[in-house]
N, C-alpha and C. Protein backbone atom coordinates (compact mmCIF):
# COMPACT_ATOMS: atom_id res chain seq x y z
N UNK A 1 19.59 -13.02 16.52
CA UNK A 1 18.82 -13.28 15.32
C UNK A 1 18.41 -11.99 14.64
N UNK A 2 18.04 -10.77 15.46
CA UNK A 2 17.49 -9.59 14.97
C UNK A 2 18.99 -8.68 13.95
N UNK A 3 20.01 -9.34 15.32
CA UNK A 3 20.85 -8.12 14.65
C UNK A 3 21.57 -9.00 12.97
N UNK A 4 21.25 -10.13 12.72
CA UNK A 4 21.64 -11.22 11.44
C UNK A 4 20.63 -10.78 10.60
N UNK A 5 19.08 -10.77 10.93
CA UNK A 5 18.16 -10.22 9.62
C UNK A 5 18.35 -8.63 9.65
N UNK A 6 18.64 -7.63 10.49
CA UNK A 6 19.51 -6.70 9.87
C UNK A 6 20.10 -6.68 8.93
N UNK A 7 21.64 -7.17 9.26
CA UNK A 7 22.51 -6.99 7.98
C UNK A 7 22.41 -7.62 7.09
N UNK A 8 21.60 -8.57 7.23
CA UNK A 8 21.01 -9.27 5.83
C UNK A 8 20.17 -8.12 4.91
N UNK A 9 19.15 -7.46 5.99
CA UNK A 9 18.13 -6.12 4.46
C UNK A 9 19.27 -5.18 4.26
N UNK A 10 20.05 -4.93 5.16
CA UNK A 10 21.14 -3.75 4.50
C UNK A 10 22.24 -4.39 3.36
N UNK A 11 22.29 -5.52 3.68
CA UNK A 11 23.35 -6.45 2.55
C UNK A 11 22.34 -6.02 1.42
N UNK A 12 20.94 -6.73 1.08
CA UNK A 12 20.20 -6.85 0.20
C UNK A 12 20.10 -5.62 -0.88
N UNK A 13 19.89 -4.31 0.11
CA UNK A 13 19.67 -3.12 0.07
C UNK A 13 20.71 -2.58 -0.78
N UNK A 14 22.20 -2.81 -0.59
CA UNK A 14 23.18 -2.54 -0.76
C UNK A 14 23.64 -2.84 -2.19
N UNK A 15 23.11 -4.36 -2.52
CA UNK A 15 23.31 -4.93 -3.94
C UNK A 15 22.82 -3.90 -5.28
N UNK A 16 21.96 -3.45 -5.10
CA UNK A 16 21.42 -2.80 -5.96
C UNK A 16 22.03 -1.70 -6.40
N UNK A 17 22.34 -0.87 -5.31
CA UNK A 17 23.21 0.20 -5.48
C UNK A 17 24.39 -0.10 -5.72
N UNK A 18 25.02 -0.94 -5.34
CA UNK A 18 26.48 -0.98 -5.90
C UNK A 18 26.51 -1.45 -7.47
N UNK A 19 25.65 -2.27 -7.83
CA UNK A 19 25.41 -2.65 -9.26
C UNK A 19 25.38 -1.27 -9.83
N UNK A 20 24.36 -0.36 -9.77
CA UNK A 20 24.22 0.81 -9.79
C UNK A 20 25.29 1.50 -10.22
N UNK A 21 26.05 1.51 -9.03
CA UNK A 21 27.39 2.38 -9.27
C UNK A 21 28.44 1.95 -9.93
N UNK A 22 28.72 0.41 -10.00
CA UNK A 22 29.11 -0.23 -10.92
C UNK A 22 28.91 -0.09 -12.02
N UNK A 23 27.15 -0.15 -12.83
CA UNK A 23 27.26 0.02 -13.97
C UNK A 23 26.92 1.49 -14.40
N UNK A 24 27.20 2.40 -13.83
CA UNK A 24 27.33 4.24 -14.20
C UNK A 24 28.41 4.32 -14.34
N UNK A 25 29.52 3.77 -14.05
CA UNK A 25 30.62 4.34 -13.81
C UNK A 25 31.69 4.42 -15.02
N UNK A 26 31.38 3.43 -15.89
CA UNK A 26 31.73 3.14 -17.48
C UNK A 26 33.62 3.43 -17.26
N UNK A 27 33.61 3.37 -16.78
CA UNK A 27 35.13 3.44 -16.40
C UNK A 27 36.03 4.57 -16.26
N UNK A 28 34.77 5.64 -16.18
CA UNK A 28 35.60 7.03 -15.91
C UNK A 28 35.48 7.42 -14.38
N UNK A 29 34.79 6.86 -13.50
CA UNK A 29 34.69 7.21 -12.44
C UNK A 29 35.18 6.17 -11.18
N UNK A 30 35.70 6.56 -10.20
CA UNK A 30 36.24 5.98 -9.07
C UNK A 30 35.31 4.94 -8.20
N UNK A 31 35.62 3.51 -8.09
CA UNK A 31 34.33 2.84 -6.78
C UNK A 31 35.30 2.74 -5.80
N UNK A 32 34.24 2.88 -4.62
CA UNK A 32 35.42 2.68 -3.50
C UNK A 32 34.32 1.44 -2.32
N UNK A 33 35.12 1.10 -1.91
CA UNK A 33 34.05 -0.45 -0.81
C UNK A 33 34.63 -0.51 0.12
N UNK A 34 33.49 0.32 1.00
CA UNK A 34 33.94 -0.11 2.91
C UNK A 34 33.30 -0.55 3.68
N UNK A 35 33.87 -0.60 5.06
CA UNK A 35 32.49 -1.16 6.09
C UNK A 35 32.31 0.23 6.69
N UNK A 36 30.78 0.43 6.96
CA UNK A 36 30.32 1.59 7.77
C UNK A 36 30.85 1.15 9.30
N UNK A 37 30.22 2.20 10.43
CA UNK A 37 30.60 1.80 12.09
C UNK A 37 29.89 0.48 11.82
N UNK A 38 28.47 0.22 11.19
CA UNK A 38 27.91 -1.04 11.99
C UNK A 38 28.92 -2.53 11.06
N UNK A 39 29.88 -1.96 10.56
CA UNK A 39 30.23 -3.16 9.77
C UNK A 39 29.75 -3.71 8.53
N UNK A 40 28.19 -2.92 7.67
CA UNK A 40 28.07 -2.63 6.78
C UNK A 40 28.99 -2.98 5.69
N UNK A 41 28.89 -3.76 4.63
CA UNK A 41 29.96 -3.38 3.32
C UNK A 41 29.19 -2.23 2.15
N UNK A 42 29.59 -1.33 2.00
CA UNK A 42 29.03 -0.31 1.27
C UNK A 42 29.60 0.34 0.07
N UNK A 43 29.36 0.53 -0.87
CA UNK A 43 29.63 1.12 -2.00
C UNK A 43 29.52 1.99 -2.63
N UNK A 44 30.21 2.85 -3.28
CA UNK A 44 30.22 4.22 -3.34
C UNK A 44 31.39 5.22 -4.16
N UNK A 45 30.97 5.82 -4.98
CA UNK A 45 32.11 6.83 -5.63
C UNK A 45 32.82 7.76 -4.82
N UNK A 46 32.47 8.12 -3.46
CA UNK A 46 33.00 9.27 -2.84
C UNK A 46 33.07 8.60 -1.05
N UNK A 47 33.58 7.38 -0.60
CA UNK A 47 33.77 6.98 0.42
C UNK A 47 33.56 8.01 1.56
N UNK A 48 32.78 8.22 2.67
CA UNK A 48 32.83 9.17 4.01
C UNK A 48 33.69 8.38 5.10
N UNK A 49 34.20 7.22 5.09
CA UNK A 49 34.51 6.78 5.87
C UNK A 49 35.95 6.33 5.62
N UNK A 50 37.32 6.53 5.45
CA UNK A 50 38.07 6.22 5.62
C UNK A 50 39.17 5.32 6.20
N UNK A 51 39.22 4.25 5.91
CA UNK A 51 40.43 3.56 4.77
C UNK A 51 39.20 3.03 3.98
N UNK A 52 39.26 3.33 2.68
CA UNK A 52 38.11 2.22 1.81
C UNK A 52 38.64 1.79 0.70
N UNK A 53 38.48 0.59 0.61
CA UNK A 53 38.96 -0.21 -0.58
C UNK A 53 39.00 0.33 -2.50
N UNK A 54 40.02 0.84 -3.14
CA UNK A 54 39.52 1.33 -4.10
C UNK A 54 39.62 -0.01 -5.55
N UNK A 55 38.12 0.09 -5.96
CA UNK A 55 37.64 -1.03 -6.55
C UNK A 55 38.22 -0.73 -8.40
N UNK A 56 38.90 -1.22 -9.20
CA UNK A 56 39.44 -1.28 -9.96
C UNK A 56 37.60 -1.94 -10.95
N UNK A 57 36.98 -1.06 -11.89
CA UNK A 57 36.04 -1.36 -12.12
C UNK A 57 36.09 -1.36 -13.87
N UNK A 58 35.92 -2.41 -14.93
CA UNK A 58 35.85 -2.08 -16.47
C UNK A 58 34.70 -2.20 -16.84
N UNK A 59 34.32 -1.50 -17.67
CA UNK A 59 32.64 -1.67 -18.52
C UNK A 59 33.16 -2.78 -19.15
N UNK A 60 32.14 -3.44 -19.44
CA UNK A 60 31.95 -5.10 -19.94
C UNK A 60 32.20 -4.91 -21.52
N UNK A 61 31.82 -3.86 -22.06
CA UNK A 61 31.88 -3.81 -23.38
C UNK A 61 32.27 -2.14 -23.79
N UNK A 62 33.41 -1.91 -24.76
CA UNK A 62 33.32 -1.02 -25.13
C UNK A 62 32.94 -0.18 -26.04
N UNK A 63 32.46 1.07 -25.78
CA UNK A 63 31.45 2.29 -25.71
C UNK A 63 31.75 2.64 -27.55
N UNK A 64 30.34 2.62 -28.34
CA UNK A 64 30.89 2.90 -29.51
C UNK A 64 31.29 4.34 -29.59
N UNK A 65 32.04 4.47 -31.13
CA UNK A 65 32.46 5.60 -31.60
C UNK A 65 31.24 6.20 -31.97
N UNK A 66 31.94 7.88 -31.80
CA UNK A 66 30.62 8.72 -31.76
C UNK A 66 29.65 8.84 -32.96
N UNK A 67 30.43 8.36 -34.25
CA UNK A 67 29.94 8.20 -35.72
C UNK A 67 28.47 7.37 -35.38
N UNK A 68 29.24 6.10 -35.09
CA UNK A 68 28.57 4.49 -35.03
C UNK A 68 27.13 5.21 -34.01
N UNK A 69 27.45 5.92 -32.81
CA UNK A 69 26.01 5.87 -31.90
C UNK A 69 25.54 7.12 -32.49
N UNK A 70 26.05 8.12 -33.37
CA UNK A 70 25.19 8.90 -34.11
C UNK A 70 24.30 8.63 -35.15
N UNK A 71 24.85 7.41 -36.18
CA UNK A 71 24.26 6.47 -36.97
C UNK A 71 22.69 6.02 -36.19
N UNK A 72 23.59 5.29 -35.13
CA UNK A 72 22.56 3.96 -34.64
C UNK A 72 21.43 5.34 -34.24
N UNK A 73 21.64 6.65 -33.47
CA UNK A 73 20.31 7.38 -32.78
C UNK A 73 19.47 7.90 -34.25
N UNK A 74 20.36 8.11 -35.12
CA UNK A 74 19.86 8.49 -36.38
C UNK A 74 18.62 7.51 -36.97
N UNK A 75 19.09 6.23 -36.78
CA UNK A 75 18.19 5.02 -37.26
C UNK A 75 16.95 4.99 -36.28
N UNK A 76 17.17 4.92 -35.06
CA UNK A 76 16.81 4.84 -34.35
C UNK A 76 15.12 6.08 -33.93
N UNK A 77 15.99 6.59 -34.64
CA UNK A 77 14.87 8.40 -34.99
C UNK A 77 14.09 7.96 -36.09
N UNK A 78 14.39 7.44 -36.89
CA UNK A 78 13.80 7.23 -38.54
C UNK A 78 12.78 6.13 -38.14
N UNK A 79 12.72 5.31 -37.04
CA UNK A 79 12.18 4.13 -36.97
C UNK A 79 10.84 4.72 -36.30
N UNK A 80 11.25 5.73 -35.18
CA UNK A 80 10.02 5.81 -34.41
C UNK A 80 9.39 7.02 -35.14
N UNK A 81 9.81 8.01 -36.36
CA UNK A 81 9.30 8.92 -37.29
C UNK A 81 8.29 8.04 -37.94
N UNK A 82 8.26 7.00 -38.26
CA UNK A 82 8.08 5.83 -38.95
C UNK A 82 7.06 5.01 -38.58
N UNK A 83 7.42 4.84 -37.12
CA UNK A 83 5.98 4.25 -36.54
C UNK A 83 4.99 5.39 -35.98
N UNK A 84 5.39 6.54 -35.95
CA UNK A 84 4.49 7.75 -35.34
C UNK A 84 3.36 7.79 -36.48
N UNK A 85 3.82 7.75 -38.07
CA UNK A 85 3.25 8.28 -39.02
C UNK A 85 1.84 6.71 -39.29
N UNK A 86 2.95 5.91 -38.93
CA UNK A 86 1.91 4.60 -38.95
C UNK A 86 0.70 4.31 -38.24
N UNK A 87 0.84 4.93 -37.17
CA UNK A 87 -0.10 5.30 -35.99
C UNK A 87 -1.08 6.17 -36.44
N UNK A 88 -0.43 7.50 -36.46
CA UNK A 88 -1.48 8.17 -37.08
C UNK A 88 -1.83 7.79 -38.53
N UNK A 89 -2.16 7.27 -39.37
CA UNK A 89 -2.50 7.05 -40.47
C UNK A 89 -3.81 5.77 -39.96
N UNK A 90 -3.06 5.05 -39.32
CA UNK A 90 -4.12 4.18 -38.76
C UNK A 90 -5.42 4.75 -37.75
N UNK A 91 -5.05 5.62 -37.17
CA UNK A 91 -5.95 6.43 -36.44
C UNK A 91 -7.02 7.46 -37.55
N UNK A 92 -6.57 7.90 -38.54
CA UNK A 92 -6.93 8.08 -39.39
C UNK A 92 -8.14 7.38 -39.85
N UNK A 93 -7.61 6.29 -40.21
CA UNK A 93 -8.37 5.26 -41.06
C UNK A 93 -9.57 4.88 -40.21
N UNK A 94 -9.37 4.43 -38.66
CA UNK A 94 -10.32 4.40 -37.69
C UNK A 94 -10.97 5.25 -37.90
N UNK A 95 -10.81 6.68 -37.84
CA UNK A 95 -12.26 7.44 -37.55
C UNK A 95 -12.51 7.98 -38.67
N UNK A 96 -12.31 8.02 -39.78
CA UNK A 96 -12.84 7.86 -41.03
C UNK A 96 -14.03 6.50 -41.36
N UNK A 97 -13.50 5.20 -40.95
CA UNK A 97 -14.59 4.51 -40.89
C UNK A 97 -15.73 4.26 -39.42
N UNK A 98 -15.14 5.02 -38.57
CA UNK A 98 -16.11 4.97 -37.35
C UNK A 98 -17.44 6.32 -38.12
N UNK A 99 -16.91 7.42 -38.55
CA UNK A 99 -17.84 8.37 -39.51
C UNK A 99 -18.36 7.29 -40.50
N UNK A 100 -17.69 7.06 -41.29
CA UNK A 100 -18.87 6.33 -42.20
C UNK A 100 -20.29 5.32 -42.06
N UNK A 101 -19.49 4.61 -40.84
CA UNK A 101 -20.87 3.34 -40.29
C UNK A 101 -21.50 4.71 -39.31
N UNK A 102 -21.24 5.53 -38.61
CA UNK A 102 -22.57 6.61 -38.02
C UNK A 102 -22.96 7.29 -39.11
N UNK A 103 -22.73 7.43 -40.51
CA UNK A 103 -23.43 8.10 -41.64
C UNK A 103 -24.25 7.23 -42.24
N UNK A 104 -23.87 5.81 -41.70
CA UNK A 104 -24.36 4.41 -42.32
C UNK A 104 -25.60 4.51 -41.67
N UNK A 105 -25.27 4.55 -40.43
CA UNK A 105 -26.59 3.69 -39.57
C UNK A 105 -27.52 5.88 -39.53
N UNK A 106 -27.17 6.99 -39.94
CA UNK A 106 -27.77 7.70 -40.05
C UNK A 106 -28.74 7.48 -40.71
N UNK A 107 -27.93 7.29 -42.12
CA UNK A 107 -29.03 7.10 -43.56
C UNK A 107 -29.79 5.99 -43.49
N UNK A 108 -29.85 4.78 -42.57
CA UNK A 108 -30.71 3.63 -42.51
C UNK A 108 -31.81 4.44 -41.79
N UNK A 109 -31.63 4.99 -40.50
CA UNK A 109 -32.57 5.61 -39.32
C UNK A 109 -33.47 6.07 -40.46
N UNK A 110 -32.81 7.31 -41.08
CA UNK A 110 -33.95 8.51 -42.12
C UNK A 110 -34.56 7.01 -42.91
N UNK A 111 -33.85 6.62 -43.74
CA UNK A 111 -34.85 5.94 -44.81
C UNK A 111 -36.16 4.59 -44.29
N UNK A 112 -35.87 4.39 -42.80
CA UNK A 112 -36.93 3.80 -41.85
C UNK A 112 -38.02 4.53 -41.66
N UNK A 113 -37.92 5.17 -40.90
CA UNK A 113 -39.01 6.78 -40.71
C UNK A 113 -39.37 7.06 -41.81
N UNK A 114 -38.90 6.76 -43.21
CA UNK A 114 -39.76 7.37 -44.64
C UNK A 114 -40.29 6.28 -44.55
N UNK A 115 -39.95 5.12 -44.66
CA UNK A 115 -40.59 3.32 -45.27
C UNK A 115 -41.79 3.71 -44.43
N UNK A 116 -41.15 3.73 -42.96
CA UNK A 116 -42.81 3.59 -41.72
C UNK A 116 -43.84 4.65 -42.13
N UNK A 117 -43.60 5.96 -42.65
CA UNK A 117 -44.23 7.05 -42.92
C UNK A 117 -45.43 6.22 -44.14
N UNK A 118 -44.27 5.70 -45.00
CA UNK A 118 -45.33 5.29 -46.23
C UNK A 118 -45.99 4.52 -46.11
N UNK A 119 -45.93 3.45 -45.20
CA UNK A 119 -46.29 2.04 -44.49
C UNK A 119 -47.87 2.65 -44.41
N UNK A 120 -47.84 4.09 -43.19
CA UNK A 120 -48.65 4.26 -42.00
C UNK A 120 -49.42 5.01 -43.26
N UNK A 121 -49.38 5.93 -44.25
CA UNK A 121 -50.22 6.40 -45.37
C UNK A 121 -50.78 5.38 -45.80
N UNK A 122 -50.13 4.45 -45.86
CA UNK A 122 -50.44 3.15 -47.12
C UNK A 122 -52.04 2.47 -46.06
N UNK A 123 -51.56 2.06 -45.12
CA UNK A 123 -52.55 1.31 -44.17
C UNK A 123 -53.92 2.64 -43.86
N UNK A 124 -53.38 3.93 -43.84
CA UNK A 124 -54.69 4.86 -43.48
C UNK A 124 -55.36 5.14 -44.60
N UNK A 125 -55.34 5.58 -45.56
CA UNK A 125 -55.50 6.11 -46.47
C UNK A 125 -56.74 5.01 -47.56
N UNK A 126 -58.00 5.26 -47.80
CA UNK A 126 -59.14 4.64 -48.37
C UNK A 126 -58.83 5.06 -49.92
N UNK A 127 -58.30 5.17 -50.58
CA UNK A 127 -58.07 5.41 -51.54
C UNK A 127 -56.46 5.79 -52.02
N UNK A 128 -56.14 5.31 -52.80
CA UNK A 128 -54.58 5.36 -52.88
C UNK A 128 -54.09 5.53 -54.29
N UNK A 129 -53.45 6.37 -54.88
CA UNK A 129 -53.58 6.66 -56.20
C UNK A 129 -52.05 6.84 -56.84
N UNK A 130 -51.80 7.27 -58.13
CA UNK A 130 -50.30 7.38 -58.38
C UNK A 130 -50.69 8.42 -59.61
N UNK A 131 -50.11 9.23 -59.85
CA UNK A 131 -49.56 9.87 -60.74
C UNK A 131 -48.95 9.79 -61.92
N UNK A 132 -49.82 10.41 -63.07
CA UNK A 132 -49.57 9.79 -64.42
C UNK A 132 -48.58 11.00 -65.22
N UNK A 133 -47.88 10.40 -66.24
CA UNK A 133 -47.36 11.31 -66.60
C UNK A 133 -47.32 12.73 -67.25
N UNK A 134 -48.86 12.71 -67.38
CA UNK A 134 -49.80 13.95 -68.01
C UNK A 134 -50.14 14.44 -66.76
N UNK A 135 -50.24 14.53 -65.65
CA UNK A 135 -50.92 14.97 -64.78
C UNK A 135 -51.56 14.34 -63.65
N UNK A 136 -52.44 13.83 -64.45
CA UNK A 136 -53.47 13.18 -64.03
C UNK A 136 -53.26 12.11 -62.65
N UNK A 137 -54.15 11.88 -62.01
CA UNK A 137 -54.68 10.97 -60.91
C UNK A 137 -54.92 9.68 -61.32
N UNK A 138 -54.19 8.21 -61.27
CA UNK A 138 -54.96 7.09 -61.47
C UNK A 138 -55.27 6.78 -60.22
N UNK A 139 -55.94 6.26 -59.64
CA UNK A 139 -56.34 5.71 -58.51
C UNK A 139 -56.76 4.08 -58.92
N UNK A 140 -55.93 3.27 -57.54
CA UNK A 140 -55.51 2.02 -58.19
C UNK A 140 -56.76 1.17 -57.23
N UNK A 141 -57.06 0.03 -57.98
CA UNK A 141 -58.36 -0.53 -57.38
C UNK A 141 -57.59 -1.84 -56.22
N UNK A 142 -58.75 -2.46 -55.59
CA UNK A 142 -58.67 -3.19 -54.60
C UNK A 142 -57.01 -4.17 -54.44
N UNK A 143 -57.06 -5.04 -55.76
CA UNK A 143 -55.46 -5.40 -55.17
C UNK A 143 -54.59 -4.85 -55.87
N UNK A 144 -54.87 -3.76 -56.51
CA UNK A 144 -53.33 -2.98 -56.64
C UNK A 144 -52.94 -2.27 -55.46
N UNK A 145 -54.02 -1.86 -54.27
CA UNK A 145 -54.17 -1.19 -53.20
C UNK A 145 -53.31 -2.06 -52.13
N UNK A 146 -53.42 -3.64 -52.09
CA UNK A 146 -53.30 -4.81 -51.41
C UNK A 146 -51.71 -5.05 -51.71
N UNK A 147 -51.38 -5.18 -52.81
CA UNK A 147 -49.62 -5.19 -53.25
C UNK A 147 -49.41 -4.00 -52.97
N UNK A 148 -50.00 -2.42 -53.26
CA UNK A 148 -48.84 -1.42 -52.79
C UNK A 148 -48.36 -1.66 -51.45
N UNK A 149 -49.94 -1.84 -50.64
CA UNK A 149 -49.53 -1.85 -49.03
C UNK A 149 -48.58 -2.95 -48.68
N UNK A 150 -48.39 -4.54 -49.50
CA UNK A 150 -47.59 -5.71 -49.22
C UNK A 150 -46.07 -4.94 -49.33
N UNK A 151 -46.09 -4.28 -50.52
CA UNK A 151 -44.89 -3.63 -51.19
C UNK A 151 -44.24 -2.29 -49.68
N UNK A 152 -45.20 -1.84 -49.19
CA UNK A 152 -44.71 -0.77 -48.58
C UNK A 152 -44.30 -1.39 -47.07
N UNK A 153 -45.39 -2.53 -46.18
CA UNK A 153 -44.57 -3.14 -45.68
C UNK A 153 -43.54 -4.02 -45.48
N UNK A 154 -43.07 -4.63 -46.94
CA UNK A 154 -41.64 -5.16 -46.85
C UNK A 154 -40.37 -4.11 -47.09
N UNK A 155 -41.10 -2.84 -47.59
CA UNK A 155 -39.76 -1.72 -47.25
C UNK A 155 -39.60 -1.38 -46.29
N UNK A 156 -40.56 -1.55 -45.63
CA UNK A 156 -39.88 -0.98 -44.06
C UNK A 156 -39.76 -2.07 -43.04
N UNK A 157 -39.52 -3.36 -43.74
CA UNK A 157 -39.38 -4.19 -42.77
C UNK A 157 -37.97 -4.34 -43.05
N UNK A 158 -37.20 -4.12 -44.52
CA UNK A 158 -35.97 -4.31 -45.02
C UNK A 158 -35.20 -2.92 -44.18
N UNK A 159 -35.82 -1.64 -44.03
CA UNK A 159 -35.29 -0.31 -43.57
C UNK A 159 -34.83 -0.37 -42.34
N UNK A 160 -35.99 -1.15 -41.14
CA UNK A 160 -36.31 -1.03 -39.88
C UNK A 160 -35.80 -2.25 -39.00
N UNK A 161 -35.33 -3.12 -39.63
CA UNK A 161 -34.64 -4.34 -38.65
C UNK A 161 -34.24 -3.93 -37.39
């Protein structure tokens, strides 16, 4: 039983490589198929073991002209020039808008910290006044005092979410 699952992993083993050498060989090169001492069937361009079967091997399809696969690598170049530039352009575009929403959410931060600044004047401050266009000081009475402060905490409630 031991020495049957043997040559069964070396059979197994074997498939691969001979496919292998089969399909490298495009029909310029020699296969040859023998049995090793253990009786092995083995495959191979350069047989070590002597008498070995020489395997008459054709590529399945033939090999284009050098024009045709200079064309096709030519196209083939233009496509991935093509998607390289697409890539980067898109990568581009990503961190161009990954900068803009952190310039976004910058300029929200600052204009919070001003709203809360004016909020926290607005609520301390016993007297609260505005500036006329001559100079001068108006100082605004009880509910103009009451709407600035309403006014200053809905800006920083719109700033500060």
């Amino acid at each position: 039983m031991l020495r049957s699952a043997s040559k069964l992993t070396i059979f197994c083993a074997a498939i691969p490589v001979a496919w292998a050498l089969l399909a490298g060989t495009a029909g310029a090169a020699d296969v040859y198929k023998y049995k090793d001492d253990k009786g092995n069937t083995l495959y191979t361009d350069k047989p070590v073991a002597l008498p070995a079967e020489r395997l008459n091997v054709q590529p399945t399809r033939k090999s284009d002209s050098p024009s045709a696969s200079t064309a096709s690598a030519n196209d083939e170049l233009k496509r991935m020039q093509d998607a390289d530039a697409a890539r980067k352009q898109d990568a581009a575009a990503k961190a161009e808008e990954k900068q803009s929403a952190a310039s976004t959410a910058k300029d929200k931060a600052e204009r919070c910290t001003k709203a809360r600044d004016a909020y926290e004047k607005m609520i301390v401050s016993r007297k609260i006044y505005e500036n006329q266009p001559d100079g001068q000081r108006r100082f605004l009475s009880a509910e103009e005092m009451d709407a600035a402060r309403a006014s200053a905490k809905t800006n920083m409630d719109t700033w500060c979410k």
